[in-house]
PDB file of N, CA and C in Angstrom:
ATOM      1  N   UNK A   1       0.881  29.199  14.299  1.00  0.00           N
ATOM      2  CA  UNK A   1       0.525  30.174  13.285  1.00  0.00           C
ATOM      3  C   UNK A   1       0.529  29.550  11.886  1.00  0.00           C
ATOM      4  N   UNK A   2       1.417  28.736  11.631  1.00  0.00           N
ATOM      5  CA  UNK A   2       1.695  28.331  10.439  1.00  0.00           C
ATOM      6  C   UNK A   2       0.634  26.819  10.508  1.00  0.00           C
ATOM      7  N   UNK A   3      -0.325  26.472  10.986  1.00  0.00           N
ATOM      8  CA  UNK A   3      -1.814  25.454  11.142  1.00  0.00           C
ATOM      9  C   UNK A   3      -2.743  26.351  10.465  1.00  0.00           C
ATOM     10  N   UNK A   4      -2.308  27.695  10.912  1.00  0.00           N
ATOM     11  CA  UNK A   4      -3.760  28.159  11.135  1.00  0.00           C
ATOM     12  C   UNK A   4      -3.798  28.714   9.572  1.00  0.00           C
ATOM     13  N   UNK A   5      -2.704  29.465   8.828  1.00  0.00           N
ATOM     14  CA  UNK A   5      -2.020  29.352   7.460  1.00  0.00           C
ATOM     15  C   UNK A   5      -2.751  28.291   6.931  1.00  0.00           C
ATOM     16  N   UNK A   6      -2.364  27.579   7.161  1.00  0.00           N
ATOM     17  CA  UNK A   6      -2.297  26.289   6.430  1.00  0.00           C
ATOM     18  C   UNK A   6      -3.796  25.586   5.925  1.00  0.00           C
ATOM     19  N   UNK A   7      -5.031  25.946   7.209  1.00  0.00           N
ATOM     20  CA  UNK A   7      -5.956  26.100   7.445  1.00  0.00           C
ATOM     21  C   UNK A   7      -6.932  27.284   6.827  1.00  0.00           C
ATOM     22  N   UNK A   8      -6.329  28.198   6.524  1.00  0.00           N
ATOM     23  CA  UNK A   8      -6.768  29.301   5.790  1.00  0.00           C
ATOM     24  C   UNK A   8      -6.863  29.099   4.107  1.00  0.00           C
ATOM     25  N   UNK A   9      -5.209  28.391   3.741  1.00  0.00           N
ATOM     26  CA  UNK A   9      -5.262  28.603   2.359  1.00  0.00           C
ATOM     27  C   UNK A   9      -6.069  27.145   1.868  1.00  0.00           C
ATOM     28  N   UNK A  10      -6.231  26.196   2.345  1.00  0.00           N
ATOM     29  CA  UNK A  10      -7.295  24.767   1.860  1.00  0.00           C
ATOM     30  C   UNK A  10      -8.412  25.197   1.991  1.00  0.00           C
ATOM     31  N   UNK A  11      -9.352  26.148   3.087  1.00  0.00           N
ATOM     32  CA  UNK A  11     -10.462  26.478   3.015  1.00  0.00           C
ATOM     33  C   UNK A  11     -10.248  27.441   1.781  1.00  0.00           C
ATOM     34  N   UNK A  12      -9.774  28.875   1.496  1.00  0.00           N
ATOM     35  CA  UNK A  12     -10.003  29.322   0.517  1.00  0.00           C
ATOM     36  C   UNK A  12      -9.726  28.582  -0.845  1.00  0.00           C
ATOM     37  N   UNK A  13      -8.716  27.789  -0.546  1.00  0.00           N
ATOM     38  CA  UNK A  13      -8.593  27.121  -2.157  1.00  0.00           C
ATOM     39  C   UNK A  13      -9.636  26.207  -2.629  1.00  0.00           C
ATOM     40  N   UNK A  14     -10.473  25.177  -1.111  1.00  0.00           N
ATOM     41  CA  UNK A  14     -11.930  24.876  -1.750  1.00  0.00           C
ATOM     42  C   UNK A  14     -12.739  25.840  -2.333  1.00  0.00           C
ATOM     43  N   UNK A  15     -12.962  26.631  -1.666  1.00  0.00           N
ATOM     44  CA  UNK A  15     -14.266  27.588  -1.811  1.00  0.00           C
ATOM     45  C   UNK A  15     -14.071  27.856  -3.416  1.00  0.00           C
ATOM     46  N   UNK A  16     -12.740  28.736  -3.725  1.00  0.00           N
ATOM     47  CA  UNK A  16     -12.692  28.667  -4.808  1.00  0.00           C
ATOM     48  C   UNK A  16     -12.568  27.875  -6.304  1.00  0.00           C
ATOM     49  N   UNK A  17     -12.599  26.374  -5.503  1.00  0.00           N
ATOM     50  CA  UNK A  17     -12.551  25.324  -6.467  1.00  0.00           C
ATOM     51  C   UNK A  17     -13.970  25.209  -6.877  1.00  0.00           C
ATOM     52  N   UNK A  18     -14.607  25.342  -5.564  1.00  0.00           N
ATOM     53  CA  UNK A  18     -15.766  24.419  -6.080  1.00  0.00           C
ATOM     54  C   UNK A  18     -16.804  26.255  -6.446  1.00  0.00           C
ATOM     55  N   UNK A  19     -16.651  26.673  -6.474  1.00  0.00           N
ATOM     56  CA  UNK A  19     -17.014  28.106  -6.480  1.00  0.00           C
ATOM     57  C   UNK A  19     -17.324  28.325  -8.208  1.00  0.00           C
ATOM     58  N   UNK A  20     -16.080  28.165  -8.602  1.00  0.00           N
ATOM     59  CA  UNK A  20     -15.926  28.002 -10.519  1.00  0.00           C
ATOM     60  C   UNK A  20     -15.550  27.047 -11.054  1.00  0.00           C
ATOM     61  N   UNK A  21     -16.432  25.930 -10.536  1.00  0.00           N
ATOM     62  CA  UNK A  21     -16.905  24.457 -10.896  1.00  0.00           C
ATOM     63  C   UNK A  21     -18.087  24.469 -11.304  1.00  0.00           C
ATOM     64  N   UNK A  22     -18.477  23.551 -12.393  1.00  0.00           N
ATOM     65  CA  UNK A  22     -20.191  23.073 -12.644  1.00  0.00           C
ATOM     66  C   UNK A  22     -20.025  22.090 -11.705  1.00  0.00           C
ATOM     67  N   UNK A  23     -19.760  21.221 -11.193  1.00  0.00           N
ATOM     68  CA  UNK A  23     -19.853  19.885 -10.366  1.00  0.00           C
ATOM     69  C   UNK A  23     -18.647  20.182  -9.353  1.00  0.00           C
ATOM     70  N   UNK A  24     -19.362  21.189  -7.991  1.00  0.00           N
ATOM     71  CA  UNK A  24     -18.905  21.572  -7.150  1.00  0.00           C
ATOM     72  C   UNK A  24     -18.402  20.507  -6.063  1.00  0.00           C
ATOM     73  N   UNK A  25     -19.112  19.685  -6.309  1.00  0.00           N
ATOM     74  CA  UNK A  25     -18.739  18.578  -4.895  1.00  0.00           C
ATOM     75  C   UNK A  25     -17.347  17.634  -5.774  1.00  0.00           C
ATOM     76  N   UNK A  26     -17.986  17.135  -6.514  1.00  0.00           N
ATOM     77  CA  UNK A  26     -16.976  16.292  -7.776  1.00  0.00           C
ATOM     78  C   UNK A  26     -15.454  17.326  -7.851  1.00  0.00           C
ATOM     79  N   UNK A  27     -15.502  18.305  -8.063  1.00  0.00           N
ATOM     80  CA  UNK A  27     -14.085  19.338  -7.884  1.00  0.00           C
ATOM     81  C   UNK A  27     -13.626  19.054  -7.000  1.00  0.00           C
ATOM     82  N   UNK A  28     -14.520  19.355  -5.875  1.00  0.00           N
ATOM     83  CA  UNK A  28     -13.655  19.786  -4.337  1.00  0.00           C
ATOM     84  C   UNK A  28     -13.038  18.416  -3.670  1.00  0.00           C
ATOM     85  N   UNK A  29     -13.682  16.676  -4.252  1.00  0.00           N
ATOM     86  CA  UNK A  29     -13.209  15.976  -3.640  1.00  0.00           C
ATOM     87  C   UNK A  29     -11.940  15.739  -4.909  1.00  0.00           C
ATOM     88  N   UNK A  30     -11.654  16.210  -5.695  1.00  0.00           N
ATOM     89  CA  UNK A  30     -10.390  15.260  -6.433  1.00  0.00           C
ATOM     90  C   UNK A  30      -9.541  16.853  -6.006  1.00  0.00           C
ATOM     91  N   UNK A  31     -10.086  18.137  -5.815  1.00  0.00           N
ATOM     92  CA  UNK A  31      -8.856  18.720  -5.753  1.00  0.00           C
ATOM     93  C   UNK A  31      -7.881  18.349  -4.730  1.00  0.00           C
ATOM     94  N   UNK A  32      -6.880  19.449  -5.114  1.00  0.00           N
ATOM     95  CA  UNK A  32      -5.331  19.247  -4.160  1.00  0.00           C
ATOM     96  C   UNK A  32      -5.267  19.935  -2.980  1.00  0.00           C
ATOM     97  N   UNK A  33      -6.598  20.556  -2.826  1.00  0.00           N
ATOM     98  CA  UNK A  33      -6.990  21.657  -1.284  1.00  0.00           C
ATOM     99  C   UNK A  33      -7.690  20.731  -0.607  1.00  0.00           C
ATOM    100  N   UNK A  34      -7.946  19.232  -0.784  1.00  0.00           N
ATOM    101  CA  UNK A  34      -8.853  18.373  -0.001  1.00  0.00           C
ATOM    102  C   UNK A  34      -7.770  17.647   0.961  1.00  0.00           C
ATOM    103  N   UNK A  35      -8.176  18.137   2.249  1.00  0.00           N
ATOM    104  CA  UNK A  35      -6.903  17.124   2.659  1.00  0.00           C
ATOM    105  C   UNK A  35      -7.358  15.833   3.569  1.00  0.00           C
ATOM    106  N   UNK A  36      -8.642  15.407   2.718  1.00  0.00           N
ATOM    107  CA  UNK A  36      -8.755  13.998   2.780  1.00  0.00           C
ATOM    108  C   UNK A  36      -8.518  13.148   1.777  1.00  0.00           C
ATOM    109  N   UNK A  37      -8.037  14.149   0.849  1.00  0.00           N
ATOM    110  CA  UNK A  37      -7.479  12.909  -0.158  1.00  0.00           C
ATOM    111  C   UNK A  37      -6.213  12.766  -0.066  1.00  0.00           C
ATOM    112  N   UNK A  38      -6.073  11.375  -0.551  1.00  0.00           N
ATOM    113  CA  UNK A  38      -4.752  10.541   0.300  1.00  0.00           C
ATOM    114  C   UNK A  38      -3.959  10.648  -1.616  1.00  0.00           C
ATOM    115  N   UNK A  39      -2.706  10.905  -1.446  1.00  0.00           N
ATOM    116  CA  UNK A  39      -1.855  11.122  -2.123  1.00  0.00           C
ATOM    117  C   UNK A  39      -0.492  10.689  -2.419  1.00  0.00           C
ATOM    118  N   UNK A  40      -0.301   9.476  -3.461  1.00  0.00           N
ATOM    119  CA  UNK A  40       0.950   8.627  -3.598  1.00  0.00           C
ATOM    120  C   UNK A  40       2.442   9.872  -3.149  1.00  0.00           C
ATOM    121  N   UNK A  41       3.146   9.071  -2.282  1.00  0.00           N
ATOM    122  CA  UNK A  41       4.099   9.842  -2.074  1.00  0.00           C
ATOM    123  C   UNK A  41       5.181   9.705  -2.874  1.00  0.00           C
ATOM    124  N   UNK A  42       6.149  10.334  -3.309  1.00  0.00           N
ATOM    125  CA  UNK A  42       7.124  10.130  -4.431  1.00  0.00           C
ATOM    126  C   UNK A  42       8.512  10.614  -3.930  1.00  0.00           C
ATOM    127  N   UNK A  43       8.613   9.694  -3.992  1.00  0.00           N
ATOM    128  CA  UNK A  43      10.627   9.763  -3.413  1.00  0.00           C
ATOM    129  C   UNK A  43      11.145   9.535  -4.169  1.00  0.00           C
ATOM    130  N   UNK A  44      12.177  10.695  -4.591  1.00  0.00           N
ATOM    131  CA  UNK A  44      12.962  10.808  -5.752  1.00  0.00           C
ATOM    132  C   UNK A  44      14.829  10.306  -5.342  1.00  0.00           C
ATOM    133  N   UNK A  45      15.262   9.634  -6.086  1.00  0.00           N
ATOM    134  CA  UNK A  45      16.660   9.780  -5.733  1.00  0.00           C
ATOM    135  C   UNK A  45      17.391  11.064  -6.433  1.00  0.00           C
ATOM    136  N   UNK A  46      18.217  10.943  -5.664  1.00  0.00           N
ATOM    137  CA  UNK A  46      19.199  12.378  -6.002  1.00  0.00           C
ATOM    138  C   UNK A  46      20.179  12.126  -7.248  1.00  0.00           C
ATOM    139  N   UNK A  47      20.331  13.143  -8.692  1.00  0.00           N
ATOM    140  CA  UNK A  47      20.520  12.591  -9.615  1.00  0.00           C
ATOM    141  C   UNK A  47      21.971  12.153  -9.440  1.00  0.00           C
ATOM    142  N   UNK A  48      22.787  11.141 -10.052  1.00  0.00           N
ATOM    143  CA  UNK A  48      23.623  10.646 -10.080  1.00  0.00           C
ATOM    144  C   UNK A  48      24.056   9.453  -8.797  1.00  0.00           C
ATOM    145  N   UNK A  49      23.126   9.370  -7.961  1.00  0.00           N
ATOM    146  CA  UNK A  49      23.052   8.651  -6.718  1.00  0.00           C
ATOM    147  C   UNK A  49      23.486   7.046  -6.582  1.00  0.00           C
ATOM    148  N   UNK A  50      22.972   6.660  -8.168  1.00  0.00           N
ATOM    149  CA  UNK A  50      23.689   5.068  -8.308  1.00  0.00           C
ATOM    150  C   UNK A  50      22.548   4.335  -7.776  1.00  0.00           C
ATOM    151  N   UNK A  51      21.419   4.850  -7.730  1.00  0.00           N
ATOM    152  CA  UNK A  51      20.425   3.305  -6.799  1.00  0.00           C
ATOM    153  C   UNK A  51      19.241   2.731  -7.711  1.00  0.00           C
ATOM    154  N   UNK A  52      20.110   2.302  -8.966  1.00  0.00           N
ATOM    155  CA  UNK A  52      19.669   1.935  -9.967  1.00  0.00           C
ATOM    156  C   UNK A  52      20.443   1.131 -11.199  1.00  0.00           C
ATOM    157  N   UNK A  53      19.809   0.474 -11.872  1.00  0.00           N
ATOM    158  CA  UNK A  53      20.968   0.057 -12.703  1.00  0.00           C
ATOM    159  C   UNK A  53      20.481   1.174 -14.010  1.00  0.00           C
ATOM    160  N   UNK A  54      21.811   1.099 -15.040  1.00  0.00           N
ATOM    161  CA  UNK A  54      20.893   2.430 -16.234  1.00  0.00           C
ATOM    162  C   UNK A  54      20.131   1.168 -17.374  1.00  0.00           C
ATOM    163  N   UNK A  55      19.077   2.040 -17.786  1.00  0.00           N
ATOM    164  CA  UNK A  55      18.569   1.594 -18.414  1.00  0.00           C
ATOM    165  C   UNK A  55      19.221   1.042 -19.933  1.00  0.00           C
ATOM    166  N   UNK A  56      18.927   0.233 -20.732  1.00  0.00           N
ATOM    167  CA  UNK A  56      19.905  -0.192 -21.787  1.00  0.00           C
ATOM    168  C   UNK A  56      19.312   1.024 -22.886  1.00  0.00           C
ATOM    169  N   UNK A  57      20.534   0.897 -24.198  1.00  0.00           N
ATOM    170  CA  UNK A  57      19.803   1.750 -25.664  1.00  0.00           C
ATOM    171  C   UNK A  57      18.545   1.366 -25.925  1.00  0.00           C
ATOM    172  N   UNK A  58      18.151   1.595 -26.256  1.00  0.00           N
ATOM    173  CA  UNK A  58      16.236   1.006 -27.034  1.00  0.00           C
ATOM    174  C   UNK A  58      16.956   0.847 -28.391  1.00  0.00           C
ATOM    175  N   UNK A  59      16.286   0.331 -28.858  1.00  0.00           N
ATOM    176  CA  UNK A  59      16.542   0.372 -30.339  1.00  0.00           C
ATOM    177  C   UNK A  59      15.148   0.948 -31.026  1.00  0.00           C
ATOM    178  N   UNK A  60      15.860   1.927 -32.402  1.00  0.00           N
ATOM    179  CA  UNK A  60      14.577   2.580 -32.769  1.00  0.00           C
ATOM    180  C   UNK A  60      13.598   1.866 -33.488  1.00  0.00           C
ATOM    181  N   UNK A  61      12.418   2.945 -33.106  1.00  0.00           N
ATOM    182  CA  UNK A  61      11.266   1.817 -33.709  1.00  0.00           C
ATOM    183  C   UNK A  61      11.011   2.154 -34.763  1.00  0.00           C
ATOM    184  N   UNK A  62      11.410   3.582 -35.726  1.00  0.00           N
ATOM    185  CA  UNK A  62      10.823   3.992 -36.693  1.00  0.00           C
ATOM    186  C   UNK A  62      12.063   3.862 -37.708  1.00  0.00           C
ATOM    187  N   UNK A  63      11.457   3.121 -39.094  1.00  0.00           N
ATOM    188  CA  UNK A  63      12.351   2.570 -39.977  1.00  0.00           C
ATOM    189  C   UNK A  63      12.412   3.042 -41.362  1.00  0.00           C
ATOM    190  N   UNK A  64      13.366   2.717 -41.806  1.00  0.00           N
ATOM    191  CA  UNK A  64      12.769   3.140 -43.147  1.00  0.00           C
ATOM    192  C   UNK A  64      13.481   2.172 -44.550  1.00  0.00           C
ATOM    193  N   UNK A  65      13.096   2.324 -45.735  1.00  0.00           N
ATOM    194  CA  UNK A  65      13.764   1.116 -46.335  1.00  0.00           C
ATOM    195  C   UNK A  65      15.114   1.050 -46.396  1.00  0.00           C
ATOM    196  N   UNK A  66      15.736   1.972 -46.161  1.00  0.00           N
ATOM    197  CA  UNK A  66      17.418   1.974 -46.146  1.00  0.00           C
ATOM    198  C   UNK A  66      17.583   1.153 -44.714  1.00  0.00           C
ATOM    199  N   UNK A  67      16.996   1.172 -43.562  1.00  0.00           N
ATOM    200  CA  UNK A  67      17.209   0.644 -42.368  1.00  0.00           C
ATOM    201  C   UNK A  67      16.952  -1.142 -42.574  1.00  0.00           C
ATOM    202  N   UNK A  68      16.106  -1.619 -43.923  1.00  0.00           N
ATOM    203  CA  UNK A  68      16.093  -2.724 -43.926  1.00  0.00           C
ATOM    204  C   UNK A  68      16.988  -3.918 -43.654  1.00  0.00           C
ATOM    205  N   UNK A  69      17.679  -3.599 -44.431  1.00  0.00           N
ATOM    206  CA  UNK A  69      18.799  -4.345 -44.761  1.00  0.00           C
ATOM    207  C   UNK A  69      20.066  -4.068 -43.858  1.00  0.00           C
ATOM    208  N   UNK A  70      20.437  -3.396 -42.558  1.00  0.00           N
ATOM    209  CA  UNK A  70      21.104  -3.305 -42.024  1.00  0.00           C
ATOM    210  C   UNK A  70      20.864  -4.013 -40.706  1.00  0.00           C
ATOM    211  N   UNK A  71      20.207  -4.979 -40.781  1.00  0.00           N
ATOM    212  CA  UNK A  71      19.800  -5.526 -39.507  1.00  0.00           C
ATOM    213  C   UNK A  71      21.127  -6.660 -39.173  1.00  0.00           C
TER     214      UNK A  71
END
């Protein structure tokens, strides 16, 4: 049941992509209802997880003449 769902809402979500599109074909292949387009997967770590080192301070880039002289 949940194919056939699934199957229902990509056909209606083309139709309606390319439906209230000027460049109906050009829509329907970059939309997110195409499920031939192949899509970077993104694996997130879980926050505080440690599978990273932290990034260092930046130092700022925007200066001003009082910032001169404190280098």
């Amino acid at each position: 049941m949940s194919g056939f769902l699934a199957t229902l809402v990509a056909f209606v979500g083309l139709y309606l992509v390319s439906l209230l599109s000027f460049d109906a074909r050009k829509s329907a292949e970059s939309s997110r209802f195409n499920v031939h387009q192949k899509r970077p997967s993104e694996k997130r770590a879980a926050p505080g997880s440690g599978n990273g080192a932290a990034r260092p301070a930046q130092r700022p880039t925007f200066r001003t003449l009082a910032d001169l002289g404190s280098d």
